[in-house]
Protein backbone atom coordinates (compact mmCIF):
# COMPACT_ATOMS: atom_id res chain seq x y z
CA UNK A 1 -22.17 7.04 -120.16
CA UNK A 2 -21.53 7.92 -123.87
CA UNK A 3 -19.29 5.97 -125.98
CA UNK A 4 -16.11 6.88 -126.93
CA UNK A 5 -15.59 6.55 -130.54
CA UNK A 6 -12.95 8.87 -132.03
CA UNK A 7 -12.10 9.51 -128.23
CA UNK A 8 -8.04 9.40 -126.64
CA UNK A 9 -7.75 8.57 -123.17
CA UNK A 10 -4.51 8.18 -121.53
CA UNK A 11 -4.02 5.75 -118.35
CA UNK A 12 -1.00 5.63 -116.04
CA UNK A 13 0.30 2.50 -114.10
CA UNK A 14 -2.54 0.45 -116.41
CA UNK A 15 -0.74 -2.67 -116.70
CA UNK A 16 -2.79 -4.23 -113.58
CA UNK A 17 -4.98 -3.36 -110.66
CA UNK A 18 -7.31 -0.82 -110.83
CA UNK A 19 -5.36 1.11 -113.79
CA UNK A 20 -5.68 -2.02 -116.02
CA UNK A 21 -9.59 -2.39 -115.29
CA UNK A 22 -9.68 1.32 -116.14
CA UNK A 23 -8.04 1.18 -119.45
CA UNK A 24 -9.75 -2.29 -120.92
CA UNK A 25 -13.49 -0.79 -119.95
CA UNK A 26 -12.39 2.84 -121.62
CA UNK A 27 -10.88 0.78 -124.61
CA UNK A 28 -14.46 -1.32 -124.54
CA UNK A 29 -16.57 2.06 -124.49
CA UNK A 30 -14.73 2.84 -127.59
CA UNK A 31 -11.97 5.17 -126.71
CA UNK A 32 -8.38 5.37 -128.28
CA UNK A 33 -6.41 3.65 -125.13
CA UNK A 34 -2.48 4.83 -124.47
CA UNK A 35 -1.38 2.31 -122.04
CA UNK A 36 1.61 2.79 -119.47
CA UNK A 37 4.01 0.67 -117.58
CA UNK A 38 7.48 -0.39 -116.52
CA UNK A 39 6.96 -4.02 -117.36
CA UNK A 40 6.51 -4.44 -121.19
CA UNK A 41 5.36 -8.03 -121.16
CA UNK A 42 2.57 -7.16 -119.18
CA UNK A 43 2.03 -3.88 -120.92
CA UNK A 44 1.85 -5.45 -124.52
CA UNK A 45 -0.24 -8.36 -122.76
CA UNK A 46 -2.89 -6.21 -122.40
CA UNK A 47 -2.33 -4.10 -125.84
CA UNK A 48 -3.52 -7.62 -127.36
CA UNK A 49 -6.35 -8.31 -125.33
CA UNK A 50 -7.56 -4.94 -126.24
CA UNK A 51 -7.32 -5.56 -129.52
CA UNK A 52 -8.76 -9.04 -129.71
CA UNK A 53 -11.99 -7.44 -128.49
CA UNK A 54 -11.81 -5.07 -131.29
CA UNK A 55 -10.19 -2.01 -129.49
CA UNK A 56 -7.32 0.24 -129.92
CA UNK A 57 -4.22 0.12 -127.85
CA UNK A 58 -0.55 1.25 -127.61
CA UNK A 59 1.70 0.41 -125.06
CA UNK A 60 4.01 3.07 -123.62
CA UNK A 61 6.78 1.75 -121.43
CA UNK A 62 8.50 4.51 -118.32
CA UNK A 63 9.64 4.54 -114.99
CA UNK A 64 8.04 7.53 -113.06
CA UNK A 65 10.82 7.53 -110.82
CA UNK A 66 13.06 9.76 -113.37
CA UNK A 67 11.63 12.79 -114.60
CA UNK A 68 13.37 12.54 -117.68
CA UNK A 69 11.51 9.04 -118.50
CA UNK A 70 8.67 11.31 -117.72
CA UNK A 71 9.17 13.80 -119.90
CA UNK A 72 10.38 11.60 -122.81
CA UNK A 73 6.92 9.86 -122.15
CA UNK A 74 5.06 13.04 -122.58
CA UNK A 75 6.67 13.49 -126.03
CA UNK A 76 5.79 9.66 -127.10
CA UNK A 77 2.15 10.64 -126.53
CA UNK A 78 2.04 13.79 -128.49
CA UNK A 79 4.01 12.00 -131.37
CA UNK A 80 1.18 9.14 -131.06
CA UNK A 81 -2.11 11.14 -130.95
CA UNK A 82 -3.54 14.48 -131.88
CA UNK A 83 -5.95 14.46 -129.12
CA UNK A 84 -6.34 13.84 -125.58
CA UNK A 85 -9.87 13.74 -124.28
CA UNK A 86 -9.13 11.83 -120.61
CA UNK A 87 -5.86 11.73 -118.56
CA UNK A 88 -5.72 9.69 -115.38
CA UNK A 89 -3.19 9.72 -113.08
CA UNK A 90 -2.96 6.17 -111.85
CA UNK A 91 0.43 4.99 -111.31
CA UNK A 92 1.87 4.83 -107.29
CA UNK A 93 3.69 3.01 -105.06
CA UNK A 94 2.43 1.84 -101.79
CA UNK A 95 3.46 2.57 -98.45
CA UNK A 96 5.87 -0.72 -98.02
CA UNK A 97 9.52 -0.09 -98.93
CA UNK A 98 10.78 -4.21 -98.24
CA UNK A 99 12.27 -2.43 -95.52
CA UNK A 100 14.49 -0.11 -97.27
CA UNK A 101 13.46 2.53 -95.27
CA UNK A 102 13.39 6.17 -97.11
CA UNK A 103 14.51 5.58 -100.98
CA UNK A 104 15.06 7.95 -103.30
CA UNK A 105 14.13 8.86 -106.76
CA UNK A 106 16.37 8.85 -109.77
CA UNK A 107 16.70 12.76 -109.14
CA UNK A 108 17.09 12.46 -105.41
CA UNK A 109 13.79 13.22 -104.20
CA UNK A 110 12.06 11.24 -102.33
CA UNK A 111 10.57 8.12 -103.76
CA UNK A 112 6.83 8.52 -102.75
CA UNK A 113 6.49 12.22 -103.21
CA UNK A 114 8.37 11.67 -106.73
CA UNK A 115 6.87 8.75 -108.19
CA UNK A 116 2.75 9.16 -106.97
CA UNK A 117 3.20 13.20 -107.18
CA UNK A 118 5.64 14.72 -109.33
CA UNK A 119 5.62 12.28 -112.06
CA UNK A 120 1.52 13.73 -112.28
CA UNK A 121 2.35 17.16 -111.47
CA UNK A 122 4.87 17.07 -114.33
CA UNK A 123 3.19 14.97 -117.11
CA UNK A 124 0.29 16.88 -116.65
CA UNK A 125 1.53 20.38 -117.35
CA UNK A 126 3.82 19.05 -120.45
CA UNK A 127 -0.01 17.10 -121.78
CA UNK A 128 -2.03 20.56 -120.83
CA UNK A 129 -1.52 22.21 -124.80
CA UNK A 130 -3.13 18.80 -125.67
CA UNK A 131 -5.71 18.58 -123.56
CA UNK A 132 -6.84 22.11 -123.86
CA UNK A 133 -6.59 21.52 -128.07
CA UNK A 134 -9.22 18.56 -127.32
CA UNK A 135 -11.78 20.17 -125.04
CA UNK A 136 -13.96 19.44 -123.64
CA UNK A 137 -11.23 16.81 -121.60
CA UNK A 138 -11.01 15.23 -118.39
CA UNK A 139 -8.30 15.06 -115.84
CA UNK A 140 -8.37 12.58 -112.76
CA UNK A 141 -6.20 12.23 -109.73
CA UNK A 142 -6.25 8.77 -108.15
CA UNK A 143 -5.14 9.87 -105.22
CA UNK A 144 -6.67 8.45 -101.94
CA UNK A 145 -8.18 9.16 -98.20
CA UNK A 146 -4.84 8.40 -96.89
CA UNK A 147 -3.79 12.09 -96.04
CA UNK A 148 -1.43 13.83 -94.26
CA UNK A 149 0.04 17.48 -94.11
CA UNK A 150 2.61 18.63 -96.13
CA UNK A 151 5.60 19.67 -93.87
CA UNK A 152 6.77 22.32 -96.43
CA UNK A 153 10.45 23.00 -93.97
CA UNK A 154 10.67 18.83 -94.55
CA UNK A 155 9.01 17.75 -97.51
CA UNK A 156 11.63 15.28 -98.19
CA UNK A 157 10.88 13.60 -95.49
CA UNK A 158 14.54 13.68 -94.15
CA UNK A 159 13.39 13.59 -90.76
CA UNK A 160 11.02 10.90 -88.78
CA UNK A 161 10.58 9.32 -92.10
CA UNK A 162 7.51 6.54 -92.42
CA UNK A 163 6.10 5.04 -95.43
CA UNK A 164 2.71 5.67 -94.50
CA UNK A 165 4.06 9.31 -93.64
CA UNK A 166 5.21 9.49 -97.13
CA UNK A 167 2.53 7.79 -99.33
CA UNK A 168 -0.12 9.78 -97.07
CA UNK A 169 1.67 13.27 -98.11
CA UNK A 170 1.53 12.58 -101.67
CA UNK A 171 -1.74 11.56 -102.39
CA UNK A 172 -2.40 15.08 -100.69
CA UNK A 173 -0.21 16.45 -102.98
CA UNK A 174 -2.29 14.95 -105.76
CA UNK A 175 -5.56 16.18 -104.27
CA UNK A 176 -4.12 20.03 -103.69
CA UNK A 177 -2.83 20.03 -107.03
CA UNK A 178 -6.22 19.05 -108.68
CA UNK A 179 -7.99 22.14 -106.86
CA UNK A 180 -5.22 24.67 -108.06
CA UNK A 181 -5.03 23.49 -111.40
CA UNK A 182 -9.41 23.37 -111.44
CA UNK A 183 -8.38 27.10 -111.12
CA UNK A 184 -5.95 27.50 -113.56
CA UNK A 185 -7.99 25.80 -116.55
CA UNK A 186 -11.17 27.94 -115.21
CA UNK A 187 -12.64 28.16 -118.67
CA UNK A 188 -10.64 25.87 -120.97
CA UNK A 189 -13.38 23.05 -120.67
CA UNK A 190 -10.71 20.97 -118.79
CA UNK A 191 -12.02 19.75 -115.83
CA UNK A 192 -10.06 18.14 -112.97
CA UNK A 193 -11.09 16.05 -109.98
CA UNK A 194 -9.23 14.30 -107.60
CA UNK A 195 -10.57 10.80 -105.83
CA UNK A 196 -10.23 8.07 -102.92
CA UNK A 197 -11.38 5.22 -105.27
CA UNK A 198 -11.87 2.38 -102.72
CA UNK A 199 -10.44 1.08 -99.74
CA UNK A 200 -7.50 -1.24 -99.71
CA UNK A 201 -8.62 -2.64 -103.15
CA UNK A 202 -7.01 -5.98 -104.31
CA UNK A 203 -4.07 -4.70 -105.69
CA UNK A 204 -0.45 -5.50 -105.40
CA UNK A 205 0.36 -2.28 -103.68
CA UNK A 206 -2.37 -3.07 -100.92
CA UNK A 207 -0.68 -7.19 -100.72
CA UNK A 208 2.55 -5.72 -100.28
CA UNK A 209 1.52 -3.96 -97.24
CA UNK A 210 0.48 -6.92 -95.51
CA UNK A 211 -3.52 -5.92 -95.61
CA UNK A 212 -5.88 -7.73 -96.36
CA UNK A 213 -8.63 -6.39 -99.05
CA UNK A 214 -11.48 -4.88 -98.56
CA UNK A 215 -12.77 -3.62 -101.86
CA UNK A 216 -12.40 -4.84 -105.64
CA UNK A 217 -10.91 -3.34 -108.42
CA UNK A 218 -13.77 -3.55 -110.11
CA UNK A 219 -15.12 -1.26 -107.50
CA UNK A 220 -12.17 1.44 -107.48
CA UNK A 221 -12.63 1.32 -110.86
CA UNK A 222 -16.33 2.31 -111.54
CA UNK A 223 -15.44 5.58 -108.93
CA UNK A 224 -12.51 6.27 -111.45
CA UNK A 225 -14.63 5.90 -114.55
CA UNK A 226 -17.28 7.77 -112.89
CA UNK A 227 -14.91 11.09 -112.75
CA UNK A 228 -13.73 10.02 -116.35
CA UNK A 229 -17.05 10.40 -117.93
CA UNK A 230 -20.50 10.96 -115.67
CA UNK A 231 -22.25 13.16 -117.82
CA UNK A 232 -23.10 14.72 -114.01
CA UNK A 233 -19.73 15.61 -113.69
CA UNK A 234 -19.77 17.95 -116.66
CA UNK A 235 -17.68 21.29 -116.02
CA UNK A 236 -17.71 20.45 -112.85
CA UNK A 237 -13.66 21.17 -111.32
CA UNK A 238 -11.34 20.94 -107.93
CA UNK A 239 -13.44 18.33 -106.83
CA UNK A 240 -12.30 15.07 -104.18
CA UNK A 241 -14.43 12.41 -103.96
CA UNK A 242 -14.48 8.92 -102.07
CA UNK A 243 -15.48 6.45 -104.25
CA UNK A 244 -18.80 7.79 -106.13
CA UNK A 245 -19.46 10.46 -103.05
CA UNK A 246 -18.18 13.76 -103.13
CA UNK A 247 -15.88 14.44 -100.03
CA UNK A 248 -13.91 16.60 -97.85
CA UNK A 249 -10.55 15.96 -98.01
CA UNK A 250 -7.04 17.24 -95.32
CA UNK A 251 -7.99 20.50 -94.44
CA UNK A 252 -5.24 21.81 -95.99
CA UNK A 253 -5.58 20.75 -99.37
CA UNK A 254 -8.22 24.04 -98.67
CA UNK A 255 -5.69 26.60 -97.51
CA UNK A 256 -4.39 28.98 -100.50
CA UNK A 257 -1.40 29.36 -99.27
CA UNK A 258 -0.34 25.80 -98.66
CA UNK A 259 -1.11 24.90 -102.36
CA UNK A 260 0.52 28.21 -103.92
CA UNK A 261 3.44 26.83 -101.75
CA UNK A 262 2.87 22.96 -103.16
CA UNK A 263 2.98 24.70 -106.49
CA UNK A 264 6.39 26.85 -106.22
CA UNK A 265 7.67 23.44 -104.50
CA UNK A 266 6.55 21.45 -107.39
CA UNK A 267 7.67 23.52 -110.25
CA UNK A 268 11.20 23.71 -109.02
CA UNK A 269 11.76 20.00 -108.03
CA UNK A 270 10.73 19.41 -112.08
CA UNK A 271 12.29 21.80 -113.75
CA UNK A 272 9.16 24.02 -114.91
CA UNK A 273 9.38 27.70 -115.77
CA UNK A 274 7.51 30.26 -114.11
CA UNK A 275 4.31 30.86 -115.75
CA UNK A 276 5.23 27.74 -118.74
CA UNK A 277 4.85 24.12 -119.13
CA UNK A 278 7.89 23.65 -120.18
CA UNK A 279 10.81 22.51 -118.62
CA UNK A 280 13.89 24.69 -118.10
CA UNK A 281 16.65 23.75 -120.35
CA UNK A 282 19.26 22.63 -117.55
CA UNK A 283 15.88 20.09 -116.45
CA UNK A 284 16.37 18.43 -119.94
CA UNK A 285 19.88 17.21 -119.68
């Protein structure tokens, strides 16, 4: 895999597991490293390591529970760099809730769905004039072979609500939403690819689910990094793979209609205008 010298790449939810392996082995290939977080400690923590090993780092602090933090962390990126050559999507919360049952995001959606989806969906579109400035870029969906159907009369999960039920439909979300956006950027040397990385890695989010690992993050990680920059990967789009395998993911992540419905969903829970990537101006208050 090439270095990354004069590269940006952009990490979300690096400040530990598989994110923070992600982010200190792009930083070590070379690449300009944007590192995000809720917990600044950790966050700058890792800023310093980076830079002790001769890297470059920058610590960028929101919670993806509140689309406005998301959309006032777009705008810190594109006041920090004037290129973006690799976004992952790598911050989510796990199926646990400390038995809160269903929760909520800061804009009343629910928590899952708002924090591993929308947060992406929405940072994403509002990076896209960078990304497309830099190409050829790379976008990747950790996502994960947890699946389950999007119930678009109940996507809020008001009804029978689960954890699993709810993590499960947004890391579909996340895979349906890299094969319609592959489609959109047909041409723009922006490729996007969607992947299980490993299975019940070592991570918090697996611990605080009561199961008991299976697979490092050193493991997840190399699948990430594989999307990220395989030369074999080049131009290729709308992909889902499990760990370094390409894969078949929820058969409806493959219907049309199911992801032009995901997308009309999607842009109205954030605020998007038709046909933009920018937010309506009653979605910036």
């Amino acid at each position: 895999m090439a270095k990354l010298n004069g590269k940006c790449a952009f990490v979300t939810g690096s400040t530990d597991g598989v994110g923070r392996v992600v982010a200190a082995r792009l930083a070590a290939d070379g690449a300009s490293l944007l590192v995000h977080g809720r917990d600044r400690a950790r966050g700058e923590q890792l800023v310093a390591e980076i830079k002790n090993h001769g890297g470059a780092a920058e610590f960028l602090a929101a919670d993806l529970a509140s689309l406005r933090a998301v959309r006032g962390l777009a705008e810190a990126v594109q006041a920090r760099t004037e290129r973006l050559d690799i976004l992952i999507n790598n911050a989510g919360i796990g199926t646990a809730s400390g038995g809160a049952g269903r929760q909520v995001s800061a804009d009343g959606h629910e928590l899952r769905f708002a924090v591993n989806y929308l947060s992406g969906f929405l940072l994403t579109h509002l990076l896209l004039p960078l990304l497309r400035a830099s190409a050829p870029a790379r976008i990747v969906n950790v996502a994960s072979a947890g699946q389950q159907e999007i119930d678009f009369a109940d996507v809020m999960l008001t009804r029978g609500y689960s954890g699993t039920r709810a993590y499960c439909q947004s890391k579909l979300a996340q895979i349906m939403f890299a094969i319609d956006l592959a489609e959109e950027l047909r041409g723009a040397n922006v490729t996007v690819n969607a992947l299980h990385p490993a299975t019940y890695m070592n991570t918090t989010m697996v611990r605080e689910a009561g199961v008991t690992p299976m697979s490092s993050v050193e493991e997840g990680a190399e699948a990430i990094l594989n999307l990220a920059l395989s030369p074999a990967l080049e131009g290729r789009s709308g992909l889902y793979f499990s760990g370094l395998r390409e894969a078949r993911a929820n058969a409806q992540a493959y219907e049309a209609a199911a992801r032009r419905e995901l997308h009309k969903t999607s842009r109205k829970l954030v605020g998007l205008e038709a046909g933009t990537s920018t937010p309506s101006p009653a979605s910036r208050a």
